[in-house]
Protein backbone atom coordinates (compact mmCIF):
# COMPACT_ATOMS: atom_id res chain seq x y z
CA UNK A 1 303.81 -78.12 -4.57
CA UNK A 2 304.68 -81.32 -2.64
CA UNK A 3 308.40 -82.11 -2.17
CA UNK A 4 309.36 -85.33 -3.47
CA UNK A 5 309.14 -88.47 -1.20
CA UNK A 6 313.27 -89.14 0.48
CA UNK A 7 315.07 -91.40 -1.67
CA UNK A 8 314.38 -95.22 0.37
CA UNK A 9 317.69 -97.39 0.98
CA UNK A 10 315.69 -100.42 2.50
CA UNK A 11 315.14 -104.21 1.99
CA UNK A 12 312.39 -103.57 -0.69
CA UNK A 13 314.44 -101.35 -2.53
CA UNK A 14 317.38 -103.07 -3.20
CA UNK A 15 315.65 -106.22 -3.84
CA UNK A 16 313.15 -104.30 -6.70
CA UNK A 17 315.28 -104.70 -9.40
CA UNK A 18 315.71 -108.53 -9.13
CA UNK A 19 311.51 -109.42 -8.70
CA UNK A 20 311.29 -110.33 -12.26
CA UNK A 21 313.92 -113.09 -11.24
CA UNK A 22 313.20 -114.06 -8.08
CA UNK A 23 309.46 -114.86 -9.10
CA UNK A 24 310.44 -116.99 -11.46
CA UNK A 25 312.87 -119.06 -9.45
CA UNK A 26 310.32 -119.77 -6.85
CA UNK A 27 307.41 -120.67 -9.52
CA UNK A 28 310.10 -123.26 -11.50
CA UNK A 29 310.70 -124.75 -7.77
CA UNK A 30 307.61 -124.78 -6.99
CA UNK A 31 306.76 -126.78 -10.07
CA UNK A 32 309.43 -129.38 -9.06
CA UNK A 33 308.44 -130.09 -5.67
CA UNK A 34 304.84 -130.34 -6.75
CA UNK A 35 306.06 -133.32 -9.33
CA UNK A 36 308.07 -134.46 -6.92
CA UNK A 37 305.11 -135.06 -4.46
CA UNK A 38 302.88 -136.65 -7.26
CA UNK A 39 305.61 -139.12 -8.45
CA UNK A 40 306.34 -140.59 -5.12
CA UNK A 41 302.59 -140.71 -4.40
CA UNK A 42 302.35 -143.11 -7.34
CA UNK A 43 305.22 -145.57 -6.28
CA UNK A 44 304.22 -149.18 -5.18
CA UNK A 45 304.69 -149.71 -1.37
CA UNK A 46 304.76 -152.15 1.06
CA UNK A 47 304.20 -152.15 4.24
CA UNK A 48 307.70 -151.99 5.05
CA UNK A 49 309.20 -150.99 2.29
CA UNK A 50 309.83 -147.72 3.87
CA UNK A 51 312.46 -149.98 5.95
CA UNK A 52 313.96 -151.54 3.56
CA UNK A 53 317.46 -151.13 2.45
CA UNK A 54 318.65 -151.30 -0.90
CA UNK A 55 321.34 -154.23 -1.35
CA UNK A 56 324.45 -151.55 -1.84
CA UNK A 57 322.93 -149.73 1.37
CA UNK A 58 322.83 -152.96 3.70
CA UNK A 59 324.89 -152.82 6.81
CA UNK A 60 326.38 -156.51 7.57
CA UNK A 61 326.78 -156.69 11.40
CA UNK A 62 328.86 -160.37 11.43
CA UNK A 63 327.02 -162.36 14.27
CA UNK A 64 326.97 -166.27 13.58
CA UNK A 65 323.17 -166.57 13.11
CA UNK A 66 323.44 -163.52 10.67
CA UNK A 67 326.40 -164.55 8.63
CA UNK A 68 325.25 -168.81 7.96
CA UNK A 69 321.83 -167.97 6.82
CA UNK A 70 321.70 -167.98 3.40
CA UNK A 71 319.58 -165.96 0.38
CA UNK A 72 316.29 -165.53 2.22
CA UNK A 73 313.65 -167.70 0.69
CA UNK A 74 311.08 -165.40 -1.53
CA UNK A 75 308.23 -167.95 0.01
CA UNK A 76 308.72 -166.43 3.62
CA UNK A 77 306.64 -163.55 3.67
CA UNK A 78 308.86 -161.65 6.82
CA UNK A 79 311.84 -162.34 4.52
CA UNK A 80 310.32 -161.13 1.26
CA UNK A 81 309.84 -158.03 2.90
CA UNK A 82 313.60 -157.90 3.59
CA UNK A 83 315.00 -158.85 -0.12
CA UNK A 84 311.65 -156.78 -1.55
CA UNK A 85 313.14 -155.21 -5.06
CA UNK A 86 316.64 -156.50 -4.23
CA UNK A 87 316.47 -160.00 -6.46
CA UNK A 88 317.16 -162.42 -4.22
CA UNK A 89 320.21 -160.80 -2.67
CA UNK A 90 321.00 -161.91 0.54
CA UNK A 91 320.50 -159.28 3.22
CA UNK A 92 324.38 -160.24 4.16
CA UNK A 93 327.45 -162.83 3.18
CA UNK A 94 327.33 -165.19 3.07
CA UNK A 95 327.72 -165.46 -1.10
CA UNK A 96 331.48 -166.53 -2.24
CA UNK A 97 333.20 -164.98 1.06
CA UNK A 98 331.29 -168.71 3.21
CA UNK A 99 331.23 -170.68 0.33
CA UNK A 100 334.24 -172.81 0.58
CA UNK A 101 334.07 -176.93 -0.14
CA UNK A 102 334.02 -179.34 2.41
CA UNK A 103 333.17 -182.73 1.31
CA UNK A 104 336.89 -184.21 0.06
CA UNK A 105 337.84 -187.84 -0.91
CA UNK A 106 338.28 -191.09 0.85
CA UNK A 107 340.92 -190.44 3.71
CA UNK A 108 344.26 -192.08 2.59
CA UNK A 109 345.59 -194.09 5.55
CA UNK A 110 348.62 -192.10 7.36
CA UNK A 111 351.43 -194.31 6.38
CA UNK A 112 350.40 -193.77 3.17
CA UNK A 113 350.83 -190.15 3.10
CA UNK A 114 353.65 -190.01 1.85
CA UNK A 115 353.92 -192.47 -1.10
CA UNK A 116 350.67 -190.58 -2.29
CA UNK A 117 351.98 -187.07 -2.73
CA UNK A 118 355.30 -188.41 -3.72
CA UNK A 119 353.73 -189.99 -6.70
CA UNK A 120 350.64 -186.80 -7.09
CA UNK A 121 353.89 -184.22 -6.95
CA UNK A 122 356.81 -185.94 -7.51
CA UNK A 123 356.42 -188.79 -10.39
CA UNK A 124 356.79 -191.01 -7.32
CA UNK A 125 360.45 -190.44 -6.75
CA UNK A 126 361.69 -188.18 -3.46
CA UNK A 127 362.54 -184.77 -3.89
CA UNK A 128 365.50 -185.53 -1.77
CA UNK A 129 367.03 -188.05 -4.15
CA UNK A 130 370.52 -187.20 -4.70
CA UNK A 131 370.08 -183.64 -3.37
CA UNK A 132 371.72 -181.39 -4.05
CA UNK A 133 372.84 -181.46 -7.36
CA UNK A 134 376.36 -179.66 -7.84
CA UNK A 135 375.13 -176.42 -9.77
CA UNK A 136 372.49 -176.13 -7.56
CA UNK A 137 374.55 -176.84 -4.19
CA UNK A 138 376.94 -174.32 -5.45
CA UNK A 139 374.36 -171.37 -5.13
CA UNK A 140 373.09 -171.80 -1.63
CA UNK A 141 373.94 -171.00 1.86
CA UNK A 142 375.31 -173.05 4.06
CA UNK A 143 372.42 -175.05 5.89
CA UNK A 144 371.93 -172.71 8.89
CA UNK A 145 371.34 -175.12 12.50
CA UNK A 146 368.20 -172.55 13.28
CA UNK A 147 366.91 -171.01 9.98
CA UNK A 148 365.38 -167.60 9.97
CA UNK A 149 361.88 -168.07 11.78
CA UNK A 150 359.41 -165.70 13.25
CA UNK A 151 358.08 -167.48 16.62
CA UNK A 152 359.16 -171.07 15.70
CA UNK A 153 360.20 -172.48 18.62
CA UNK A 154 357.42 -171.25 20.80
CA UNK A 155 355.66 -173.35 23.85
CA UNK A 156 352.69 -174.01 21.70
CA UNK A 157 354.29 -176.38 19.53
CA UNK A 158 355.26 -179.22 22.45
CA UNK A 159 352.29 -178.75 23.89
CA UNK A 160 349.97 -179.73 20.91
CA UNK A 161 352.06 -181.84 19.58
CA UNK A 162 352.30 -183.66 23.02
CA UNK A 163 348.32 -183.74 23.57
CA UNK A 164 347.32 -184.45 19.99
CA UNK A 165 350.02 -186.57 18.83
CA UNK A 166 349.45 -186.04 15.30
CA UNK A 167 350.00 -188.31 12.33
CA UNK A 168 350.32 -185.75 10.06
CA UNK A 169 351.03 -182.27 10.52
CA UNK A 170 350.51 -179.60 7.27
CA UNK A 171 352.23 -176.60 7.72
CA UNK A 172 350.96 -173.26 5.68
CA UNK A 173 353.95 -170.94 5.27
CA UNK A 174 357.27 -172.82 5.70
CA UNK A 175 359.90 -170.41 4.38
CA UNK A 176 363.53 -171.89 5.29
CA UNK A 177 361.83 -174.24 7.51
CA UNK A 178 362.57 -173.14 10.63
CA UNK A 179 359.26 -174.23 12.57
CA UNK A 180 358.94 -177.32 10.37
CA UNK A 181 362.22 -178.49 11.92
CA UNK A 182 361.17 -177.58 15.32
CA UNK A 183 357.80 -179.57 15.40
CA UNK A 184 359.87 -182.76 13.83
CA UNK A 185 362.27 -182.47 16.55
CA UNK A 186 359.81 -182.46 19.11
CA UNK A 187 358.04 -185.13 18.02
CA UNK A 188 361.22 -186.98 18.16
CA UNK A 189 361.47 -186.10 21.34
CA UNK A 190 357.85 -187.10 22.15
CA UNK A 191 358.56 -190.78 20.20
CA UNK A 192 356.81 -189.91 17.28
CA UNK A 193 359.29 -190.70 14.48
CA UNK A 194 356.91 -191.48 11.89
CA UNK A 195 355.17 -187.89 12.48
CA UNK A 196 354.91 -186.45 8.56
CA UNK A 197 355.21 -182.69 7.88
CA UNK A 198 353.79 -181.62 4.87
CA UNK A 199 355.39 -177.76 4.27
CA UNK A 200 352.75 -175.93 1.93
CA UNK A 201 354.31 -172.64 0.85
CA UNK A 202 355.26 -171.58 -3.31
CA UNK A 203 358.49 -171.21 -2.22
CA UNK A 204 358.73 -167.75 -4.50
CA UNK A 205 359.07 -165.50 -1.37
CA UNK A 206 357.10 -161.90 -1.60
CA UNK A 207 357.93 -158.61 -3.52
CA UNK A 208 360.95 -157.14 -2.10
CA UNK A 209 361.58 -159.30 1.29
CA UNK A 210 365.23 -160.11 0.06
CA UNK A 211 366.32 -156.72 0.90
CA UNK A 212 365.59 -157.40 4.60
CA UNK A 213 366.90 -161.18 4.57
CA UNK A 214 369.70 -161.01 2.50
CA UNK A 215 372.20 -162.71 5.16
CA UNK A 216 368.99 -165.56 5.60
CA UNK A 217 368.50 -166.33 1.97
CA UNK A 218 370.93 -167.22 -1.68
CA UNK A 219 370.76 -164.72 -4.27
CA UNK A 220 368.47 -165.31 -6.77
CA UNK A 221 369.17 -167.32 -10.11
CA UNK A 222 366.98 -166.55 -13.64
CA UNK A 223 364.67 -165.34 -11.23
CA UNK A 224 364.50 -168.51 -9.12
CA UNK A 225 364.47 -167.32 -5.66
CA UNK A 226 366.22 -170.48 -4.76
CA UNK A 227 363.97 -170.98 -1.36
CA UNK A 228 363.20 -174.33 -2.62
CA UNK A 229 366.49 -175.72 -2.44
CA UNK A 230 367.41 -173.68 0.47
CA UNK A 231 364.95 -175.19 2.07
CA UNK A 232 365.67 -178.49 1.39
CA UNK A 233 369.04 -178.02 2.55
CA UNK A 234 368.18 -177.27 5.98
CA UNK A 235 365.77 -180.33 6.17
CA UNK A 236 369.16 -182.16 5.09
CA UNK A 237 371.29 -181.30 7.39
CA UNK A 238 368.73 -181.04 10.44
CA UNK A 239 366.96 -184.37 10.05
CA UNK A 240 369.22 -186.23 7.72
CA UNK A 241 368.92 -187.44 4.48
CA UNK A 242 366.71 -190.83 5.24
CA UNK A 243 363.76 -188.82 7.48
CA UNK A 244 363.75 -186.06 5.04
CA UNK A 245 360.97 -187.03 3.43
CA UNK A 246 359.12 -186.71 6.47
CA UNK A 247 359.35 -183.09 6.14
CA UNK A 248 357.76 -182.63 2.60
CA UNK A 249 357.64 -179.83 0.62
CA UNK A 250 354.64 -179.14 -1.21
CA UNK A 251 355.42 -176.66 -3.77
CA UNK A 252 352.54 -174.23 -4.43
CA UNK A 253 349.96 -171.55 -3.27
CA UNK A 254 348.60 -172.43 -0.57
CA UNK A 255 344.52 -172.35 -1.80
CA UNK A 256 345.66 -174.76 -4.73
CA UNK A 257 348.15 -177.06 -2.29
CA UNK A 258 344.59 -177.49 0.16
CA UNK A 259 342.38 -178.09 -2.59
CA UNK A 260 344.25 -181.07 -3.97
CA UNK A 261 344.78 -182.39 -0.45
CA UNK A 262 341.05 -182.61 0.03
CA UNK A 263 340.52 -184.14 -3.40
CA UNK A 264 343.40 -186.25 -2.81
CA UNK A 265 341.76 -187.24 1.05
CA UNK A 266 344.72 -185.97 2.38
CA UNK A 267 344.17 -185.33 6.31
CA UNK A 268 345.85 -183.65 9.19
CA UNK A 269 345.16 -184.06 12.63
CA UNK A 270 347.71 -180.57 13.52
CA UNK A 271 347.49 -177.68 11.13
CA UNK A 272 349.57 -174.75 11.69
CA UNK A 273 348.54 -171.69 9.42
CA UNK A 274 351.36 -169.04 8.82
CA UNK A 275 351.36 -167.84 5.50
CA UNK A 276 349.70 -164.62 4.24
CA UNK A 277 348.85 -162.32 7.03
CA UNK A 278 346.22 -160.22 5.46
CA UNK A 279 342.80 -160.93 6.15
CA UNK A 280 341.81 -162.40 2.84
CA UNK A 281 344.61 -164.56 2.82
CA UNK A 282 344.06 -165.80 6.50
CA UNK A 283 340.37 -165.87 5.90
CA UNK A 284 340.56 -168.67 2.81
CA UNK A 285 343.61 -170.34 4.40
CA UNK A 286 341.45 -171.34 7.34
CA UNK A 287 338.99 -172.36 5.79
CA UNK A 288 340.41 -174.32 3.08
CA UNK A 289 342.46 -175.81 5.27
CA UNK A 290 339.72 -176.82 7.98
CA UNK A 291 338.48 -179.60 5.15
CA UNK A 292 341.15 -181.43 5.12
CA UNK A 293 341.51 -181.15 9.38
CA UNK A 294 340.40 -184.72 10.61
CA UNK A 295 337.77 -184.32 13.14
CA UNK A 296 339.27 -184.22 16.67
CA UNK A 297 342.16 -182.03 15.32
CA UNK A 298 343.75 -179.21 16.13
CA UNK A 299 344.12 -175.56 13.80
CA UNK A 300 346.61 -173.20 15.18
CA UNK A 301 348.69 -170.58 14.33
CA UNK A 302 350.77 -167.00 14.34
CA UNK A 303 350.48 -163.33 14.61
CA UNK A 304 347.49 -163.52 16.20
CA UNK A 305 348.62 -159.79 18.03
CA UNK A 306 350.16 -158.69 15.01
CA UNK A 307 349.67 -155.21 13.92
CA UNK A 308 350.11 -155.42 10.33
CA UNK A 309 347.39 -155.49 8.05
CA UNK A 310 344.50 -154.50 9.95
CA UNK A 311 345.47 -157.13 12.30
CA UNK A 312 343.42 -159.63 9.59
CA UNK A 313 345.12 -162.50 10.79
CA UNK A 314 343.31 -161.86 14.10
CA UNK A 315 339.96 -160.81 12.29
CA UNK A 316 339.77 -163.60 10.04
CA UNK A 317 340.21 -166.03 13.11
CA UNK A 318 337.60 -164.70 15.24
CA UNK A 319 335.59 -164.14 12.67
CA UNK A 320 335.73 -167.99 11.54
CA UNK A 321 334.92 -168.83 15.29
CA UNK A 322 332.45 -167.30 15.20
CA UNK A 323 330.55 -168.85 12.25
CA UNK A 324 331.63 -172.33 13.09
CA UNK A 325 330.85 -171.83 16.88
CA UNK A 326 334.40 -172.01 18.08
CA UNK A 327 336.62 -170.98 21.03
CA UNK A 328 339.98 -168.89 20.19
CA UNK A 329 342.45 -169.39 22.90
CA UNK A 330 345.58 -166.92 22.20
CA UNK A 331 348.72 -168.64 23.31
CA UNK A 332 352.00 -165.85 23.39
CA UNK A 333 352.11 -164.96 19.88
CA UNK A 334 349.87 -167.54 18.65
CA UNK A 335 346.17 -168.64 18.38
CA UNK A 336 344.51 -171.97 19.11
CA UNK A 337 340.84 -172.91 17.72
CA UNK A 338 338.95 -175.69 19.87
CA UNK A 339 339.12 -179.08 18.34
CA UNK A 340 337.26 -179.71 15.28
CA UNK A 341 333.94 -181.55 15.99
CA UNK A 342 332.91 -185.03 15.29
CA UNK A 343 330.87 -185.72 13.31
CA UNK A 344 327.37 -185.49 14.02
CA UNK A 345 328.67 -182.96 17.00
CA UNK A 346 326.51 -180.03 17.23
């Protein structure tokens, strides 16, 4: 009689028991990758459709040629083949983040700044009239000779004040008012009394700044921050009460503030922009604010080297140099865009 074969430890044998399953894991993929070959087989292609992205996959490499064109016209056979199946979608902004307007209304002569806002803002009587009142003077510090100010008195200021010698001047982020006061003072200096200032900030602060300003700024009332007034109070007692005016507050955000201006044909020939320092904020301050810059003038402003945020003040600036075909000169903590064109300048 035979003996009986050695029990077998190998591959084979330990895998015996689990055939029944294994087969029928590799037939049910099997089956799926064959569909999966006919379906695609059946798809309509292009000759570069293989290329094409889909519009959530596009990458957006910001170059000025790149960013200005707009929705690539379905009639240009190159550029169907680059919005093929996306419906029209650009391959890249612009859409809403280049679309701001430009054309604004008749320009209203300088001296007449001024009266105009006065009467748009004010129901044509000063701000300053009889200011303060006694409950409100009551609340607020003591006008301070050099109000709290980040880089306010910095070279820039005389020196493009001195070589544009502006009209008009709009500030975007005024605070207590310590720049504003600054630039008037050198254009007093420079004999330019009749120099206007228009100070474009809402005047409400941000979440939580008064625990870092307390000393700088009155304690809040009904949940007025008071900066307003406080304001006001500085332009007072720095300029005196008959050139106050030339300092003007214009109470409100600053999108809405440079969107009446342009419909208003309020111009500047200096524009300083200081207010949010976040790229989106910078990004829309510029260029609202370019519409209402006269051409020949001047757009500057701070924390060009700032850290915060992504450094989006610096981002949005080079980034709207770029698409208008501008120069960006940094100057200490500030930045200083070319002159705007004339018109008809290429």
């Amino acid at each position: 009689m035979k003996p009986p074969p050695p029990p077998s430890f190998g591959v084979s044998a330990m895998l015996r028991p689990h055939l029944r399953s294994i087969t029928a894991f590799l037939l049910v993929f099997s089956a799926g990758y064959s569909l999966g070959i006919l379906s695609s087989s059946t798809r309509p292609t292009t000759s570069s459709s293989s290329s094409v992205p889909k519009p959530s996959q596009t990458v957006i490499r910001p170059h000025a040629a790149h960013l200005t064109n707009d929705v690539v016209p379905a009639s240009n056979a190159t550029a169907a083949a680059g919005t093929a199946g996306t419906g029209g979608y650009p391959r890249s902004p612009p859409h809403d983040l280049f679309r701001f307007g430009d054309e604004c209304g008749e320009p209203v002569a300088s001296d007449a700044v001024v009266q105009t806002l006065l009467d748009k803002l004010f129901d044509g009587e000063s701000p300053y009239a009889s200011f303060p009142p006694a409950h409100t003077a009551a609340l607020l510090h003591p006008a301070a000779a050099r109000p709290r100010g980040w880089g306010s008195t910095g070279a820039v200021f005389a020196e493009l004040i001195e070589s544009v010698r502006p009209d008009t001047i709009i500030e975007l982020g005024a605070f207590l008012g310590a720049s504003a006061l600054h630039m008037s003072a050198v254009a007093k200096n420079l004999s330019l009394p009749n120099t206007v200032i228009l100070c474009v900030d809402d005047f409400r602060g941000w979440p939580g700044f008064r625990g870092r300003f307390r000393r700088d700024v009155p304690a809040q009332r009904h949940g007025d921050a008071l900066l307003l007034p406080q304001f006001m109070a500085n332009v007072v007692a720095a300029v005196g009460p008959e050139a106050a005016e030339r300092v003007l507050p214009v109470p409100f955000s600053t999108a809405s503030a440079l969107q009446a201006l342009c419909r208003w044909g309020v111009y500047a020939d200096l524009i300083e922009v200081d207010a949010g320092h976040d790229f989106h904020s910078a990004w829309a301050d510029i260029n609202l604010a370019w519409a209402v810059l006269r051409p020949g003038g001047v757009m500057f402003g701070h924390d060009y080297f700032t850290s915060a945020d992504d450094r989006g003040v610096r981002r949005a600036v080079t980034l709207f140099a770029k698409v208008k075909g501008l120069t960006v000169r940094p100057h200490g903590q500030h930045w200083i865009l070319s002159p705007k064109p004339q018109a008809g300048d290429s």
